[in-house]
Structure formats: C-alpha cells, structure tokens
Protein backbone atom coordinates (compact mmCIF):
# COMPACT_ATOMS: atom_id res chain seq x y z
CA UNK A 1 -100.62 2.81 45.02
CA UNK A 2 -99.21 1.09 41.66
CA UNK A 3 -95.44 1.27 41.38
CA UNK A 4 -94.52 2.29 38.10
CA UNK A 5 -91.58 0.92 36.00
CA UNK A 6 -90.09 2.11 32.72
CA UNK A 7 -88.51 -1.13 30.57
CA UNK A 8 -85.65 0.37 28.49
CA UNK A 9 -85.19 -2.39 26.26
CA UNK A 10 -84.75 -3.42 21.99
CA UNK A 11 -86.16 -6.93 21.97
CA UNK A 12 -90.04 -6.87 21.69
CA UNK A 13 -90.10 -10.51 23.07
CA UNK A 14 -88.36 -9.72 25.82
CA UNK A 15 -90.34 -6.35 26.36
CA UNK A 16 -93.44 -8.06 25.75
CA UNK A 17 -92.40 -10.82 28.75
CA UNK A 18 -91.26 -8.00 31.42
CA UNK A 19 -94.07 -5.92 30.40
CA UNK A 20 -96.87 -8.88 30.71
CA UNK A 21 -95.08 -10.41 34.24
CA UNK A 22 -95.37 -6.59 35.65
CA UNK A 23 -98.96 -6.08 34.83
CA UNK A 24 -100.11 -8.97 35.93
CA UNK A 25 -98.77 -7.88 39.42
CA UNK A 26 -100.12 -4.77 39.54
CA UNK A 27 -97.14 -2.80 37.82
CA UNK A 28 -97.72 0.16 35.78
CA UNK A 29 -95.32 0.27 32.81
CA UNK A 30 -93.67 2.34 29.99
CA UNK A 31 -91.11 1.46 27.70
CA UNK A 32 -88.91 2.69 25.28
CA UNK A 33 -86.52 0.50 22.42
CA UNK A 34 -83.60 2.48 23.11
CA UNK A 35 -81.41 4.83 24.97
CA UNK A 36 -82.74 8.44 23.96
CA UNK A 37 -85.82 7.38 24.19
CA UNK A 38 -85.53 5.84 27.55
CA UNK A 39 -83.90 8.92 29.14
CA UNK A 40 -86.32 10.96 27.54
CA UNK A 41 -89.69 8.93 28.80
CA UNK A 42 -88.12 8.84 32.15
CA UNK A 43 -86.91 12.49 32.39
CA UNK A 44 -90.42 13.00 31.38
CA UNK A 45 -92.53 11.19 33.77
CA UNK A 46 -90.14 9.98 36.44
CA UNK A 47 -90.64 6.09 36.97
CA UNK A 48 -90.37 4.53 40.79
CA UNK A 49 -87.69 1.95 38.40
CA UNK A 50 -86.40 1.93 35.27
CA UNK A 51 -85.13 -1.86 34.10
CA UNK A 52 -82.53 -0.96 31.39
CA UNK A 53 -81.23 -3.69 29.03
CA UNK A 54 -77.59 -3.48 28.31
CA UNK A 55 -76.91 -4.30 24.96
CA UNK A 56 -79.26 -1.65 23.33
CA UNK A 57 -78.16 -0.04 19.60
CA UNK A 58 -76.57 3.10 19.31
CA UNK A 59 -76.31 3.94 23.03
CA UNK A 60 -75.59 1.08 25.13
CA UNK A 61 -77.12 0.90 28.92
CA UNK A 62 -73.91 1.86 30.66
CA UNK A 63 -73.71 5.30 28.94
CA UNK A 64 -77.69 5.58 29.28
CA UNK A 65 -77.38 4.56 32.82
CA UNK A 66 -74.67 7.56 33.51
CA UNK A 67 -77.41 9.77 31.92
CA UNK A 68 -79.91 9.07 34.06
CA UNK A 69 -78.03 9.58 37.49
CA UNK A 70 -76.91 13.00 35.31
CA UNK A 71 -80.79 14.50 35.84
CA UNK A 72 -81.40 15.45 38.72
CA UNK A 73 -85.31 14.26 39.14
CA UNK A 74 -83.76 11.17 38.67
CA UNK A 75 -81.07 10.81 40.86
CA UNK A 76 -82.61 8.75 43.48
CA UNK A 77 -84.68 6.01 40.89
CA UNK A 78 -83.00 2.48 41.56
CA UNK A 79 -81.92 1.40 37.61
CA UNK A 80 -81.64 -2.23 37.60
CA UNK A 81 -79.85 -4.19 34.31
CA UNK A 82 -81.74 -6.55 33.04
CA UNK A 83 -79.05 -8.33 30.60
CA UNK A 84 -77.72 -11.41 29.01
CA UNK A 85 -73.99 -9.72 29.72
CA UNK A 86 -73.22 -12.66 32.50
CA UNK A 87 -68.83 -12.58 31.86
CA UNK A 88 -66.72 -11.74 34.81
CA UNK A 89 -66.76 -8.09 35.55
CA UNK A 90 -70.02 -7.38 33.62
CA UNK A 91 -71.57 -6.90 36.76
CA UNK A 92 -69.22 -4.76 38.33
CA UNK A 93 -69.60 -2.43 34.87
CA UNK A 94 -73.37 -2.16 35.51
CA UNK A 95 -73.37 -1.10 39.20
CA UNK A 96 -70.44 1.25 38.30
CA UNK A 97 -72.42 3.39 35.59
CA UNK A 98 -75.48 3.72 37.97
CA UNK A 99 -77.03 0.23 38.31
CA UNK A 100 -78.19 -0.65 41.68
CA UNK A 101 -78.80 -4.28 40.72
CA UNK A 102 -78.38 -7.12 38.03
CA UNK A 103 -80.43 -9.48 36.53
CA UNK A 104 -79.54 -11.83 34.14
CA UNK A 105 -81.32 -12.85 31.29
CA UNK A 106 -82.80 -15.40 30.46
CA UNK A 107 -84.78 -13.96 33.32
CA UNK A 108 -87.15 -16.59 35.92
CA UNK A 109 -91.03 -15.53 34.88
CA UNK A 110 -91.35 -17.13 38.93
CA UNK A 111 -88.61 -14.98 40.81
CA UNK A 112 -88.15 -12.35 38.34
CA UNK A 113 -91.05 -9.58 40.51
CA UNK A 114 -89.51 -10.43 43.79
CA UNK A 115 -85.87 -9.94 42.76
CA UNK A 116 -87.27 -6.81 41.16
CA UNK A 117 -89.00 -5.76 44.28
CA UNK A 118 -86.10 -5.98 46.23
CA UNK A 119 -84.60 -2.92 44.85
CA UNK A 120 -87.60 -0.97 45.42
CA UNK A 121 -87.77 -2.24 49.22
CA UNK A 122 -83.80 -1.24 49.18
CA UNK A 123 -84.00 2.45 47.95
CA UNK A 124 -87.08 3.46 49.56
CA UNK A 125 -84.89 2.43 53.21
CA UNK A 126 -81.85 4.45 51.64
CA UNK A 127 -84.03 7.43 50.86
C-alpha cells in the first residue's frame, strides 16, 4: 500500500523537488502553497504525513501546525517541518506547535526519504 504525503509548502522549486524524490519512491502526494489550503486538503483527505514548510505567507507553519492537531481526524498524522529556520530554538518552536520532526532545508535528495520514513516507522509504533 502507497503511503500518502501532503507537501504544505510556497516555493514551487522546492515543491517540485519533495514532490519528484516522493514519487519516485512510491509516495503518493498532494500539495497545497499555503496554510488554508493545507489544512483544508488534509482535513479533506487525511494524509499518512503532511511535510509543512515553515515560513509560508499569511499563516506561518507553527499556527497551521496547531490547526491540524485542532481536527480531530487528524490528531494522530506525524507533521514533520521541512524548513530553512535552522537558529537556536527553531526547533524546539516546531515540535512545540505539533511537529513531530525537523528537517532542514537545503534538504539531502539521498537521505531526505529515509529521514522522512522514520517518522512514519515512529507513529505507527506510538499508535
């Protein structure tokens, strides 16, 4: 069964990277270009992962983040942050609004699925 993973982020180049690196290993994927839009694709049709950018206009990933864990269908889908935010404490700010896990940007095309993956490996044990 394909995992499926909804990319919540502005920059087409980097949504056009994530989205390609998924696919290619056997990934289904949706995406939105911001906030509303993410919450609303994933309220939606719940994803098995959402990746969520931080820096996003209007509604940055920590508030979207707190949304998410706020629905209840989606209460138990890992969010990682996917985000060029690497300063001291900008971690700790992402796993406080909801974030599981943290990658930073600019993100390894080689390591990127299995850091990915280990979030999935991580809820499924917690759920």
């Amino acid at each position: 069964m394909n995992q499926n993973v909804l990319i919540i982020e502005d920059n087409e180049q980097n949504l056009y990277l994530l989205t390609f690196i998924l696919v290619k290993n056997g990934y289904l994927v949706d995406s939105a270009m911001d906030g509303p839009t993410g919450i609303a694709r994933a309220t939606a049709s719940p994803p098995d992962l959402i990746l969520l950018d931080i820096q996003l206009p209007g509604m940055d990933g920590y508030a979207v983040a707190q949304a998410l864990k706020k629905v209840q269908a989606l209460e138990k889908v890992p969010i990682v942050a996917v985000t060029s935010y690497a300063m001291p404490g900008d971690k700790e700010k992402a796993l406080e609004s909801g974030c599981v896990g943290y990658i930073e940007k600019p993100i390894n095309p080689e390591t990127f699925v299995s850091e990915m993956a280990v979030h999935f490996l991580e809820e499924s044990a917690g759920r």
